[in-house]
PDB file of N, CA and C in Angstrom:
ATOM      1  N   UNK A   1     171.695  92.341 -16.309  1.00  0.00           N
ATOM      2  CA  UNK A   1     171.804  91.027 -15.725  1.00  0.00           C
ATOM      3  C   UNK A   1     172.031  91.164 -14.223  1.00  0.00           C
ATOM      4  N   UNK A   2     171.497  90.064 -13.814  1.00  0.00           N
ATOM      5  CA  UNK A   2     171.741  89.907 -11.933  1.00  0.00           C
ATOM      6  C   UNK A   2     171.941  88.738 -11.643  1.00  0.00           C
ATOM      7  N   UNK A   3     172.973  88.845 -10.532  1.00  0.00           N
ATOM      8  CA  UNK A   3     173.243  87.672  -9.803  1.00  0.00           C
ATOM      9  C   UNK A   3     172.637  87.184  -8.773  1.00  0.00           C
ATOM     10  N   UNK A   4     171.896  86.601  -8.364  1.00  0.00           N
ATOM     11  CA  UNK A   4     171.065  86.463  -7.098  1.00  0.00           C
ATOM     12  C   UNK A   4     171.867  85.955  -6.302  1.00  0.00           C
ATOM     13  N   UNK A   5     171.870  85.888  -4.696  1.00  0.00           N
ATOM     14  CA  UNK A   5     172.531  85.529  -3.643  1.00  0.00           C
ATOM     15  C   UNK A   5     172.092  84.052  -3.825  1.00  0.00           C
ATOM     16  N   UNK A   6     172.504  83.078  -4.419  1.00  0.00           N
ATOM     17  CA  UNK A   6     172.297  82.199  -4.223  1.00  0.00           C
ATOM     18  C   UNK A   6     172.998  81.361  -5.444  1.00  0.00           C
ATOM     19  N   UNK A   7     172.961  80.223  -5.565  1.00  0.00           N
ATOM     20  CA  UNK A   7     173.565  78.737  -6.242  1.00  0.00           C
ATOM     21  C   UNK A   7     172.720  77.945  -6.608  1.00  0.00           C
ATOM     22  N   UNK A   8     173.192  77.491  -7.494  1.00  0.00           N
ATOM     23  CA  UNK A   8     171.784  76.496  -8.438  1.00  0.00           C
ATOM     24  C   UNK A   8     172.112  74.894  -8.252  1.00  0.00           C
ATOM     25  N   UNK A   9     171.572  73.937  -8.226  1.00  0.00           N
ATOM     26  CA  UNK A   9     171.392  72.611  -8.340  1.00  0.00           C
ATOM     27  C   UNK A   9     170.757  71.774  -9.436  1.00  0.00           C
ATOM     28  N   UNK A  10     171.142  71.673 -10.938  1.00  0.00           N
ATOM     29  CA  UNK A  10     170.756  71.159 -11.414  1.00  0.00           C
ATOM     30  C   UNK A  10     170.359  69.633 -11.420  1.00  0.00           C
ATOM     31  N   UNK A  11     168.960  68.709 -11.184  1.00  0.00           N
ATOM     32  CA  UNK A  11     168.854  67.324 -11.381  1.00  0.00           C
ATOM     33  C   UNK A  11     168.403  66.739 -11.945  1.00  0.00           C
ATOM     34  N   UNK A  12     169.086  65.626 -12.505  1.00  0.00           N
ATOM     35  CA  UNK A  12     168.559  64.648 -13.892  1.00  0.00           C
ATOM     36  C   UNK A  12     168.067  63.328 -13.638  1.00  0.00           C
ATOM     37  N   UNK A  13     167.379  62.501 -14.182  1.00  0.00           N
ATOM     38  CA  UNK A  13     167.453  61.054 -13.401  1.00  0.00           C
ATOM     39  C   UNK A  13     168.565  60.330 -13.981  1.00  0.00           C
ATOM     40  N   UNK A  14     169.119  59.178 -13.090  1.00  0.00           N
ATOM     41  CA  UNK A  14     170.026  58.102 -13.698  1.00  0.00           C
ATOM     42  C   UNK A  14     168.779  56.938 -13.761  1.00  0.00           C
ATOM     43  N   UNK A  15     169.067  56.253 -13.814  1.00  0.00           N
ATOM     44  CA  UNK A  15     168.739  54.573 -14.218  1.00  0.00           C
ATOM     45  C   UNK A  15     167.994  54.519 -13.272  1.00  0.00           C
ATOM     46  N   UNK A  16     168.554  54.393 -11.859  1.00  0.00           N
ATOM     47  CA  UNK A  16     167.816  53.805 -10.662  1.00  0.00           C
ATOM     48  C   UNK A  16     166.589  54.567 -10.580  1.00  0.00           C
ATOM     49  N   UNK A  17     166.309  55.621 -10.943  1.00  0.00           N
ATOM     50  CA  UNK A  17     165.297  56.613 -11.279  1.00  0.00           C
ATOM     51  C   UNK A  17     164.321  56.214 -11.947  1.00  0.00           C
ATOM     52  N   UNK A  18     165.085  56.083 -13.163  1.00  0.00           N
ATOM     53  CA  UNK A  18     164.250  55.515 -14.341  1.00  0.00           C
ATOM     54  C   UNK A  18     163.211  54.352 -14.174  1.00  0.00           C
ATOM     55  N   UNK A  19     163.929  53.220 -13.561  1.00  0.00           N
ATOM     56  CA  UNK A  19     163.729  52.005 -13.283  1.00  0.00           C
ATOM     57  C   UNK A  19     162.362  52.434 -12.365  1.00  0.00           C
ATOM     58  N   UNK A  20     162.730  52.936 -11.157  1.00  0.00           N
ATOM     59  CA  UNK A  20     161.399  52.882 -10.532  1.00  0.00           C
ATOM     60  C   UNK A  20     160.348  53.982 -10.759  1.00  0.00           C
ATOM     61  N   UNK A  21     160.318  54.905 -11.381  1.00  0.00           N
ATOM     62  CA  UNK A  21     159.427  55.649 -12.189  1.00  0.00           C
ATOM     63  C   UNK A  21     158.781  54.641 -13.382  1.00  0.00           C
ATOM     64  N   UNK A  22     159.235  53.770 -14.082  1.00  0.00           N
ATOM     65  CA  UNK A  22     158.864  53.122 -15.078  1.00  0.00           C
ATOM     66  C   UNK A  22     157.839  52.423 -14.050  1.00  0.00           C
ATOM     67  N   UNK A  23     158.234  51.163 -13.117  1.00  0.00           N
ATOM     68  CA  UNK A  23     157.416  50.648 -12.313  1.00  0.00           C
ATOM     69  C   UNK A  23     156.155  50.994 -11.769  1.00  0.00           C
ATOM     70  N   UNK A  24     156.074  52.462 -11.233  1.00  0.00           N
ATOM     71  CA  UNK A  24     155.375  52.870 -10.837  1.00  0.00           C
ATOM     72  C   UNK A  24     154.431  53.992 -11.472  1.00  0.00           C
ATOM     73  N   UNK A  25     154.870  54.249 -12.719  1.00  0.00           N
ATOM     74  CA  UNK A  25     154.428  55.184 -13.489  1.00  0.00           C
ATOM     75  C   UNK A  25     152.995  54.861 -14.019  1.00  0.00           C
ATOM     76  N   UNK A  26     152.578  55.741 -15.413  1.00  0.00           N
ATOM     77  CA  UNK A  26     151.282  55.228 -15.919  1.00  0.00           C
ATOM     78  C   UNK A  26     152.176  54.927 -17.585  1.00  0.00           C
ATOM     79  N   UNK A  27     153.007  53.829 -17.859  1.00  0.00           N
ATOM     80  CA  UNK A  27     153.865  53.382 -18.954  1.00  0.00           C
ATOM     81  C   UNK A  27     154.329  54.934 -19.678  1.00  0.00           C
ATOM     82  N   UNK A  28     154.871  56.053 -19.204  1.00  0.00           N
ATOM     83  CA  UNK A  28     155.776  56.678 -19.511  1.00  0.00           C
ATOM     84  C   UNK A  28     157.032  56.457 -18.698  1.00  0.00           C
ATOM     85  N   UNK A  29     158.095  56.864 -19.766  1.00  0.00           N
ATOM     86  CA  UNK A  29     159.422  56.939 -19.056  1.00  0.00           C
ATOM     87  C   UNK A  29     160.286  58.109 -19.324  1.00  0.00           C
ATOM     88  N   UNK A  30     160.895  58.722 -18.000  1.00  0.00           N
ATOM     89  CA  UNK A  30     161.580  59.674 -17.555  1.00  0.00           C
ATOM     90  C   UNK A  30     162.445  60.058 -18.648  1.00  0.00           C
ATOM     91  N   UNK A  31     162.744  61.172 -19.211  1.00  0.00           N
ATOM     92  CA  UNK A  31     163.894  61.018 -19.994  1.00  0.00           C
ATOM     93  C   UNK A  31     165.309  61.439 -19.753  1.00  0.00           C
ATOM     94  N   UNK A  32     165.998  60.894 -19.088  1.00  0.00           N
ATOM     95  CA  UNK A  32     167.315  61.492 -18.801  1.00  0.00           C
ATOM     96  C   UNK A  32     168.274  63.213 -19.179  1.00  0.00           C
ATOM     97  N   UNK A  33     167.522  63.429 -20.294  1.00  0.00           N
ATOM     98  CA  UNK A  33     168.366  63.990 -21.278  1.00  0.00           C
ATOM     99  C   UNK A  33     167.083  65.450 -21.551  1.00  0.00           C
ATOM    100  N   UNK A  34     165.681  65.412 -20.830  1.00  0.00           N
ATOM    101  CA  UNK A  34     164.653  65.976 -21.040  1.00  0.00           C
ATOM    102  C   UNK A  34     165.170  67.214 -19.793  1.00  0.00           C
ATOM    103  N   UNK A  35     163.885  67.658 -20.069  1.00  0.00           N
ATOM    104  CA  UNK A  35     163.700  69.076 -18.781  1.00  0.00           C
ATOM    105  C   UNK A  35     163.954  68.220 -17.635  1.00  0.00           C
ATOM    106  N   UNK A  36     164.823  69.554 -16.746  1.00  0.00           N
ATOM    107  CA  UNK A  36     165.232  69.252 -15.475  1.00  0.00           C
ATOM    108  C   UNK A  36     164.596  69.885 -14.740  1.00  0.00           C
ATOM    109  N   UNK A  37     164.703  69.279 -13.276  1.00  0.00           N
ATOM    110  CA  UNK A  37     164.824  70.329 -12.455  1.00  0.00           C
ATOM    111  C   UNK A  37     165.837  71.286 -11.851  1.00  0.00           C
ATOM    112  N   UNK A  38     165.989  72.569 -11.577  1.00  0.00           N
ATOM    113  CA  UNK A  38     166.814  73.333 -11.635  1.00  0.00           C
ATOM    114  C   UNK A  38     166.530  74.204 -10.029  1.00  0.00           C
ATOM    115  N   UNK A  39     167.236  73.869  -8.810  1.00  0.00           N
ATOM    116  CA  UNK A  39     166.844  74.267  -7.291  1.00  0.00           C
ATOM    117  C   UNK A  39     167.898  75.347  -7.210  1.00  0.00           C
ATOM    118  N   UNK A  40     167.548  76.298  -6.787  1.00  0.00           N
ATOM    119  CA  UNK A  40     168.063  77.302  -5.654  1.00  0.00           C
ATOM    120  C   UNK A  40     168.651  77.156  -4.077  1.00  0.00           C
ATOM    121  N   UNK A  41     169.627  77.412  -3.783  1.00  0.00           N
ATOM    122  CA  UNK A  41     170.268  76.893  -2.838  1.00  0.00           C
ATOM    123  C   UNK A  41     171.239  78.005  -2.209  1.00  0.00           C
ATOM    124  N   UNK A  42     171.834  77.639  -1.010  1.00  0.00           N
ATOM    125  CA  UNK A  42     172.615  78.806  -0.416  1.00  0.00           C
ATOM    126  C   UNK A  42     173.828  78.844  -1.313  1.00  0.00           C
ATOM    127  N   UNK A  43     174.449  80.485  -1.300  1.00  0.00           N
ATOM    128  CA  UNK A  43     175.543  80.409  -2.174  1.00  0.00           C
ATOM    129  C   UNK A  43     176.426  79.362  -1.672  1.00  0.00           C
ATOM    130  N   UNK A  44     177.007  78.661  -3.013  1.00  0.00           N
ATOM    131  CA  UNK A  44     178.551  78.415  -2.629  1.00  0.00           C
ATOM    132  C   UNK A  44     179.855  78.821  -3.353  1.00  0.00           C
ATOM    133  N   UNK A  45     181.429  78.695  -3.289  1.00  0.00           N
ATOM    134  CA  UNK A  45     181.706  79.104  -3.936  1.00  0.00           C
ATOM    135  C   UNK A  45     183.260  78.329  -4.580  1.00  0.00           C
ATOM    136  N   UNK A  46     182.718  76.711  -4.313  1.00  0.00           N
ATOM    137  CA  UNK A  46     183.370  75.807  -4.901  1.00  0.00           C
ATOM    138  C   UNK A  46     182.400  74.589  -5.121  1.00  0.00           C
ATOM    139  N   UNK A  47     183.175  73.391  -6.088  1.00  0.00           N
ATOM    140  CA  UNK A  47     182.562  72.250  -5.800  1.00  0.00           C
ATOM    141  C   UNK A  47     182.481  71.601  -4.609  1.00  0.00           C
ATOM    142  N   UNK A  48     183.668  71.289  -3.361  1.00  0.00           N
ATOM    143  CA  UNK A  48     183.105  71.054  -2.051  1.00  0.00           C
ATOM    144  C   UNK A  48     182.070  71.736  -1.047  1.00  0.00           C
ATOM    145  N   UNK A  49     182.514  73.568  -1.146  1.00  0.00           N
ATOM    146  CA  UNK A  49     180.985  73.859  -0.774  1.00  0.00           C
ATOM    147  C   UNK A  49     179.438  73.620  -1.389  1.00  0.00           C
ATOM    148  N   UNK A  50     179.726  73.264  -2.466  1.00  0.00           N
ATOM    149  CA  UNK A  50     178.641  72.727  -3.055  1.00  0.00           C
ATOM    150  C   UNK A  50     178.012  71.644  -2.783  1.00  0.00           C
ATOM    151  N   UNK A  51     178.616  70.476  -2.309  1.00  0.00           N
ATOM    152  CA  UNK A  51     178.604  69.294  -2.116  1.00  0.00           C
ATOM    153  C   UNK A  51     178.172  69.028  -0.875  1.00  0.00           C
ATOM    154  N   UNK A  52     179.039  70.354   0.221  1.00  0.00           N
ATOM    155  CA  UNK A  52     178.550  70.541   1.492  1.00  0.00           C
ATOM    156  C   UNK A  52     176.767  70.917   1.323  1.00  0.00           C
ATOM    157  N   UNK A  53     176.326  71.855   0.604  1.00  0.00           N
ATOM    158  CA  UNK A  53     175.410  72.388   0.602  1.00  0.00           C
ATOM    159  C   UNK A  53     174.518  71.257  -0.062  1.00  0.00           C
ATOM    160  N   UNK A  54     174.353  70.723  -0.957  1.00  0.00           N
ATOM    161  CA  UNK A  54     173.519  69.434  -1.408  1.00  0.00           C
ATOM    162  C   UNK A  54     173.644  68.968  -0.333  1.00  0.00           C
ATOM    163  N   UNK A  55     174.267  68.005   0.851  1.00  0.00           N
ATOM    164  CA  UNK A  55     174.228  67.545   1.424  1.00  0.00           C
ATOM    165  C   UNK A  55     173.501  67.721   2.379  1.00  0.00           C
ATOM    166  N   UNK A  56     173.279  69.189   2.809  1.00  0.00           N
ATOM    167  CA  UNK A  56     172.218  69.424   3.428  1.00  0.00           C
ATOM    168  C   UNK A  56     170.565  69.318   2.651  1.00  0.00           C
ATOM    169  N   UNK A  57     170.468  69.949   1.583  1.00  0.00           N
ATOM    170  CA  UNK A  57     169.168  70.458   0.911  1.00  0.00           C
ATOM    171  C   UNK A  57     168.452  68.598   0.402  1.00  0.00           C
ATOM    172  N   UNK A  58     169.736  67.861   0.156  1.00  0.00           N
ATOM    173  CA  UNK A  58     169.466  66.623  -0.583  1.00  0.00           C
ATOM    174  C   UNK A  58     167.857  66.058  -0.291  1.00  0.00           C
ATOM    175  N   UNK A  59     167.853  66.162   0.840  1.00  0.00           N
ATOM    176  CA  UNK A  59     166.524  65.341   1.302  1.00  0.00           C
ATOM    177  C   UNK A  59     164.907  66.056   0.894  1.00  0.00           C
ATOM    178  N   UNK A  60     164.810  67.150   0.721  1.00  0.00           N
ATOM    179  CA  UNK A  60     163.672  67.847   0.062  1.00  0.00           C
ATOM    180  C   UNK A  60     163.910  67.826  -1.464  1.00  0.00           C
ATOM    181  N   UNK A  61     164.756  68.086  -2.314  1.00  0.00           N
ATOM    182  CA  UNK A  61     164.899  67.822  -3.306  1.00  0.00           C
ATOM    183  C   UNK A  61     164.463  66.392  -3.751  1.00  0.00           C
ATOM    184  N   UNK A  62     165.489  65.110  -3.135  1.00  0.00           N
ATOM    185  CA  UNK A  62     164.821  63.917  -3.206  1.00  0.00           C
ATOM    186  C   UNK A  62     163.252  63.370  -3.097  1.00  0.00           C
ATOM    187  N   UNK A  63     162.744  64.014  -2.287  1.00  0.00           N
ATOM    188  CA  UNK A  63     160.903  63.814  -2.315  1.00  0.00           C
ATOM    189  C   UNK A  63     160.706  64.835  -3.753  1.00  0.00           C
ATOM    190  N   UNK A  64     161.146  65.977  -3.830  1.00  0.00           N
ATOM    191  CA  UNK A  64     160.688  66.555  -4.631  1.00  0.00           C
ATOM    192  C   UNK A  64     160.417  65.780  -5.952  1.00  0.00           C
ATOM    193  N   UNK A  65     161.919  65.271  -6.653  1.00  0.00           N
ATOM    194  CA  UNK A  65     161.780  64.516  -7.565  1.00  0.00           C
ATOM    195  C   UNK A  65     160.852  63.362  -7.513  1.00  0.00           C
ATOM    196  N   UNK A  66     160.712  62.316  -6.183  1.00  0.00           N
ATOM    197  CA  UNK A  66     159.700  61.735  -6.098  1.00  0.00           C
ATOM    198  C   UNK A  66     158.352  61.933  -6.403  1.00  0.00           C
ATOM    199  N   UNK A  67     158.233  62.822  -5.836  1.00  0.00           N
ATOM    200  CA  UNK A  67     156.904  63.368  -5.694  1.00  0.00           C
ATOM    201  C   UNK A  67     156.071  63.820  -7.186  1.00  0.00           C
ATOM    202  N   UNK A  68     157.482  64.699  -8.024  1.00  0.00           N
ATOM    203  CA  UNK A  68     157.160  65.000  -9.378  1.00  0.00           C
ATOM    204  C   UNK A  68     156.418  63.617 -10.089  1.00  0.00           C
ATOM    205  N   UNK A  69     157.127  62.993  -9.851  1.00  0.00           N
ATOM    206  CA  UNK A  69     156.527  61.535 -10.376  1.00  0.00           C
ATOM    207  C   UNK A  69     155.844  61.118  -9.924  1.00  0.00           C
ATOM    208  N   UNK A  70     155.225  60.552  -8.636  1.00  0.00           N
ATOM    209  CA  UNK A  70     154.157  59.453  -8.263  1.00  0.00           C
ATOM    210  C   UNK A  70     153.869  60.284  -6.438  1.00  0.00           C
ATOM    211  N   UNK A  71     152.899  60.721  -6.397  1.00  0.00           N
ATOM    212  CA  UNK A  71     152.598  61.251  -5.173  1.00  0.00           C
ATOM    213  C   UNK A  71     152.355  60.152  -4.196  1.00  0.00           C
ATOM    214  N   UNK A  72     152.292  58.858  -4.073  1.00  0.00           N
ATOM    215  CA  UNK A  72     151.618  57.867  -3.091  1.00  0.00           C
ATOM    216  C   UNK A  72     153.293  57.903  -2.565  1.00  0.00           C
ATOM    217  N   UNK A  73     153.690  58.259  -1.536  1.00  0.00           N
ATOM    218  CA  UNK A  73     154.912  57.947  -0.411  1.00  0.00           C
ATOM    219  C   UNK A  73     154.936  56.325  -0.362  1.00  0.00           C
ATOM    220  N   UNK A  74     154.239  55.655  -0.607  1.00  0.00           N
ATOM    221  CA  UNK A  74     154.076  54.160  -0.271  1.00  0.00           C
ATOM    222  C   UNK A  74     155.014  53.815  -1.549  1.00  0.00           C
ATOM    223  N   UNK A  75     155.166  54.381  -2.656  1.00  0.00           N
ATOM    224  CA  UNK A  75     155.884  53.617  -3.808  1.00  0.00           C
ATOM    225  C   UNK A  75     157.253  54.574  -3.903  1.00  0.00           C
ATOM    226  N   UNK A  76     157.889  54.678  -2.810  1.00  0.00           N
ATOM    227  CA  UNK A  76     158.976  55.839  -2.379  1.00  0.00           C
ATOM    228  C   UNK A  76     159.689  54.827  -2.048  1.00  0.00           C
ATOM    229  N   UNK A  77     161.123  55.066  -2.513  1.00  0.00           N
ATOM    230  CA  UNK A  77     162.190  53.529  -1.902  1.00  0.00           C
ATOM    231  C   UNK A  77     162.601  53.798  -0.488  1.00  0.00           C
ATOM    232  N   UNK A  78     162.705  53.381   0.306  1.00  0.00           N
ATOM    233  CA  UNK A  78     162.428  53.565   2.087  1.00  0.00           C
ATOM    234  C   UNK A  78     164.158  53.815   2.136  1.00  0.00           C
ATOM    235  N   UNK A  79     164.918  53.537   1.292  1.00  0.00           N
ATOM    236  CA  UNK A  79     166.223  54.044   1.429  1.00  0.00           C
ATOM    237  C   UNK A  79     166.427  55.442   0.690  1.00  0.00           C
ATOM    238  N   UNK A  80     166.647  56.571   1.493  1.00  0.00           N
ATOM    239  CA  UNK A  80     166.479  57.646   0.690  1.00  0.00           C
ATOM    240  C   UNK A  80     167.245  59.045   1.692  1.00  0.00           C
ATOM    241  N   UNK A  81     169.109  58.076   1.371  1.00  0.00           N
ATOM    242  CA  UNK A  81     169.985  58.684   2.117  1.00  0.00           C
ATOM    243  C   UNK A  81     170.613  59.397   0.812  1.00  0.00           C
ATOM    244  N   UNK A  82     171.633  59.850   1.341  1.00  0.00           N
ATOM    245  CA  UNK A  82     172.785  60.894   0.231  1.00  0.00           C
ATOM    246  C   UNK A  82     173.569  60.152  -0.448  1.00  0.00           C
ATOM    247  N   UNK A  83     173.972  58.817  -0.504  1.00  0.00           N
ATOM    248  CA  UNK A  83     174.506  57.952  -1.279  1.00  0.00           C
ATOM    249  C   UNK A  83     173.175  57.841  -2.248  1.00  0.00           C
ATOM    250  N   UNK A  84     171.953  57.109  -2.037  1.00  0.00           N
ATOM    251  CA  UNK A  84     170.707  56.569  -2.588  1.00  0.00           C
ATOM    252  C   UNK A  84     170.787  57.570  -3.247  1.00  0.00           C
ATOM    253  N   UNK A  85     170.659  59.101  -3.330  1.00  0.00           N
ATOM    254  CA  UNK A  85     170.202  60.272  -3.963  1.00  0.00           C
ATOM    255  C   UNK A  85     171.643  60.303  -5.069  1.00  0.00           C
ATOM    256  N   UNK A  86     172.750  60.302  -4.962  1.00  0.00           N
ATOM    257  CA  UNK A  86     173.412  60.179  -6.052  1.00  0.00           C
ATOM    258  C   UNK A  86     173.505  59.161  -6.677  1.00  0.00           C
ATOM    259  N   UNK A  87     173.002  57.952  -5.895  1.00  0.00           N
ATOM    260  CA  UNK A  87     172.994  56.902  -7.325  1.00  0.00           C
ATOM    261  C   UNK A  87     171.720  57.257  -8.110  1.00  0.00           C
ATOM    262  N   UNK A  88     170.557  58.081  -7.755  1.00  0.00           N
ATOM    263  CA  UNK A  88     169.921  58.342  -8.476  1.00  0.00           C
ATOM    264  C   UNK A  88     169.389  59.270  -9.168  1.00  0.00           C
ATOM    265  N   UNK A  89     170.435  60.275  -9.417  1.00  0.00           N
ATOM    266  CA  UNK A  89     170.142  61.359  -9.994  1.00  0.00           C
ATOM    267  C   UNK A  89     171.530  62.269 -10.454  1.00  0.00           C
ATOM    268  N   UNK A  90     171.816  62.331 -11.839  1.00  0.00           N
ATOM    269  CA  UNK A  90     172.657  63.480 -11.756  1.00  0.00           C
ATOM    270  C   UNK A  90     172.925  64.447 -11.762  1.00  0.00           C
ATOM    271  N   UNK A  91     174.017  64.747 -11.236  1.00  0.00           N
ATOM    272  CA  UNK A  91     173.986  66.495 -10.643  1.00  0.00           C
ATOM    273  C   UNK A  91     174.789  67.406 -11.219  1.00  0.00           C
ATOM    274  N   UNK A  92     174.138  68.444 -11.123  1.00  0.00           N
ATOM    275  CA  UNK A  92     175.350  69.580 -11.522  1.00  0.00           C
ATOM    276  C   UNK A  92     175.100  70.680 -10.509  1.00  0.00           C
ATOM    277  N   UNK A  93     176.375  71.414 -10.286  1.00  0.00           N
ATOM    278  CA  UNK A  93     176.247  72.285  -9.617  1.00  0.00           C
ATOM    279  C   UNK A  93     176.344  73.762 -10.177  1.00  0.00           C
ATOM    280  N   UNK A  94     176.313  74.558  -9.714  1.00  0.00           N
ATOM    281  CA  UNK A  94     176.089  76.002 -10.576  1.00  0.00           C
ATOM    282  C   UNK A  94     176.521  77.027  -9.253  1.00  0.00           C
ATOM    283  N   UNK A  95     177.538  78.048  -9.581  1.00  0.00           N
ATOM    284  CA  UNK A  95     177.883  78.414  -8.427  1.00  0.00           C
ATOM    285  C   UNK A  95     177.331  79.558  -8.350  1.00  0.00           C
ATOM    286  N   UNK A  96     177.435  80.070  -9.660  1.00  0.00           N
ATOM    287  CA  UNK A  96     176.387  81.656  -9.851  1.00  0.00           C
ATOM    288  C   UNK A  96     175.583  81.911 -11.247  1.00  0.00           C
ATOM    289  N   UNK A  97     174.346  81.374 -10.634  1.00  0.00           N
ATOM    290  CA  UNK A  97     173.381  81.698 -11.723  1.00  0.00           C
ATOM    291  C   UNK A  97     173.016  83.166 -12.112  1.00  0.00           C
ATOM    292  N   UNK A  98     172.668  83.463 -12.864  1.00  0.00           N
ATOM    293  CA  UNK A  98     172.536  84.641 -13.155  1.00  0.00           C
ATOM    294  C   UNK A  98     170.950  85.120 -14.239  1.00  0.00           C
ATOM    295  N   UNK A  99     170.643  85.971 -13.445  1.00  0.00           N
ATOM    296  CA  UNK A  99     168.644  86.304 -14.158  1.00  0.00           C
ATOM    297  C   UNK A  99     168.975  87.113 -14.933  1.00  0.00           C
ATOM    298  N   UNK A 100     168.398  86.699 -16.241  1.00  0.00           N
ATOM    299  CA  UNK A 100     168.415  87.575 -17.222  1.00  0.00           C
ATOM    300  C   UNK A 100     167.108  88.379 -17.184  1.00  0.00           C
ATOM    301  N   UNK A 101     165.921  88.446 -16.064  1.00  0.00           N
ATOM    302  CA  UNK A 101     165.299  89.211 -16.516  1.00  0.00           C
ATOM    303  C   UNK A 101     164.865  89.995 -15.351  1.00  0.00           C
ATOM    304  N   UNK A 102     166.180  90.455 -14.719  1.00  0.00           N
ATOM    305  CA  UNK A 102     166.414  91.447 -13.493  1.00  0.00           C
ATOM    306  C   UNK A 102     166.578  93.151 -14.057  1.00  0.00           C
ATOM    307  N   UNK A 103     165.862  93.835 -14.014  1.00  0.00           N
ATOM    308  CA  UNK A 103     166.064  95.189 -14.688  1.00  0.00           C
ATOM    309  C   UNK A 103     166.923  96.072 -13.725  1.00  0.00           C
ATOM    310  N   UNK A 104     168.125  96.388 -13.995  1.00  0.00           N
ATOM    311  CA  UNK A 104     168.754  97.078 -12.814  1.00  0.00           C
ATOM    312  C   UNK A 104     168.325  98.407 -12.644  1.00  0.00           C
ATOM    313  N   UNK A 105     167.772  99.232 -13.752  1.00  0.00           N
ATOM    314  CA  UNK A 105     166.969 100.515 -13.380  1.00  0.00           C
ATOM    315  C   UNK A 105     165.457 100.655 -12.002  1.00  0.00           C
ATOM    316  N   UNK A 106     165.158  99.344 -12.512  1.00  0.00           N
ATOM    317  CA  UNK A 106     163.910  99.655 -11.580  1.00  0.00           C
ATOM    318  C   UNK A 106     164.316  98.648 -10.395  1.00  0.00           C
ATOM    319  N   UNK A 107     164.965  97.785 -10.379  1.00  0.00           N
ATOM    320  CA  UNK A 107     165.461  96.900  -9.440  1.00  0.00           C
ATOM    321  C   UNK A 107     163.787  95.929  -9.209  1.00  0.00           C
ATOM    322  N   UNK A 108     163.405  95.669 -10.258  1.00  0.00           N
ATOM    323  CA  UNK A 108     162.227  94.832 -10.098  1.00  0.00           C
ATOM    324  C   UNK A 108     162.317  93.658 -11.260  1.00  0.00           C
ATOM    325  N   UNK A 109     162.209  92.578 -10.878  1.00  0.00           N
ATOM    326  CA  UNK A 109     161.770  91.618 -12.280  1.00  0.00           C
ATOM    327  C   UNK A 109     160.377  91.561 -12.833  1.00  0.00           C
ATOM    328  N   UNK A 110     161.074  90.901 -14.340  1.00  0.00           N
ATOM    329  CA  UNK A 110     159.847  91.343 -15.027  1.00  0.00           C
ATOM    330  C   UNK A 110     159.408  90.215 -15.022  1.00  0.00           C
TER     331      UNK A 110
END
């Protein structure tokens, strides 16, 4: 097993998510509770550095999730600050992920 220099960001949608993915979608809806997305981020090594660190990354992540869903920027909510991003998505933080498929003999993944 390996630890990579880095911290994970798990994100889910909430409601406000939901809501405008439904709107704009082709009549599927998001499932809260389905596959996430799961980001890489600078280490941290609490929940406030964590929080510090979302705070920076928030804004590429946020298109990201957008984007996963509906590529036209025109159906993007024009408010799309760090409050907006936690009402719409929940988070988890992860302080040390760890690759299970890091071979420490050869120091190569498989």
């Amino acid at each position: 097993m390996y630890s990579p220099s880095r911290s994970a960001v798990i994100v889910r949608p909430k409601q406000p998510y939901i809501d405008w993915a439904v709107e704009n979608g082709d009549g599927m809806t998001p499932d809260p509770n389905g596959e996430a997305f799961l980001y890489l981020v600078p280490e941290f090594d609490s929940t406030e550095q964590g929080m510090q660190v979302l705070e920076e990354y928030f804004p590429m992540i946020f298109e990201h999730e957008l984007a996963s869903w509906d590529e036209d920027e025109a159906t993007w909510p024009e408010e799309r600050d760090f409050e907006t991003f936690l009402e719409w998505f929940e988070i988890e933080l992860c302080a040390v992920p760890i690759d299970l498929c890091f071979d420490d003999d050869s120091e190569t993944v498989h």
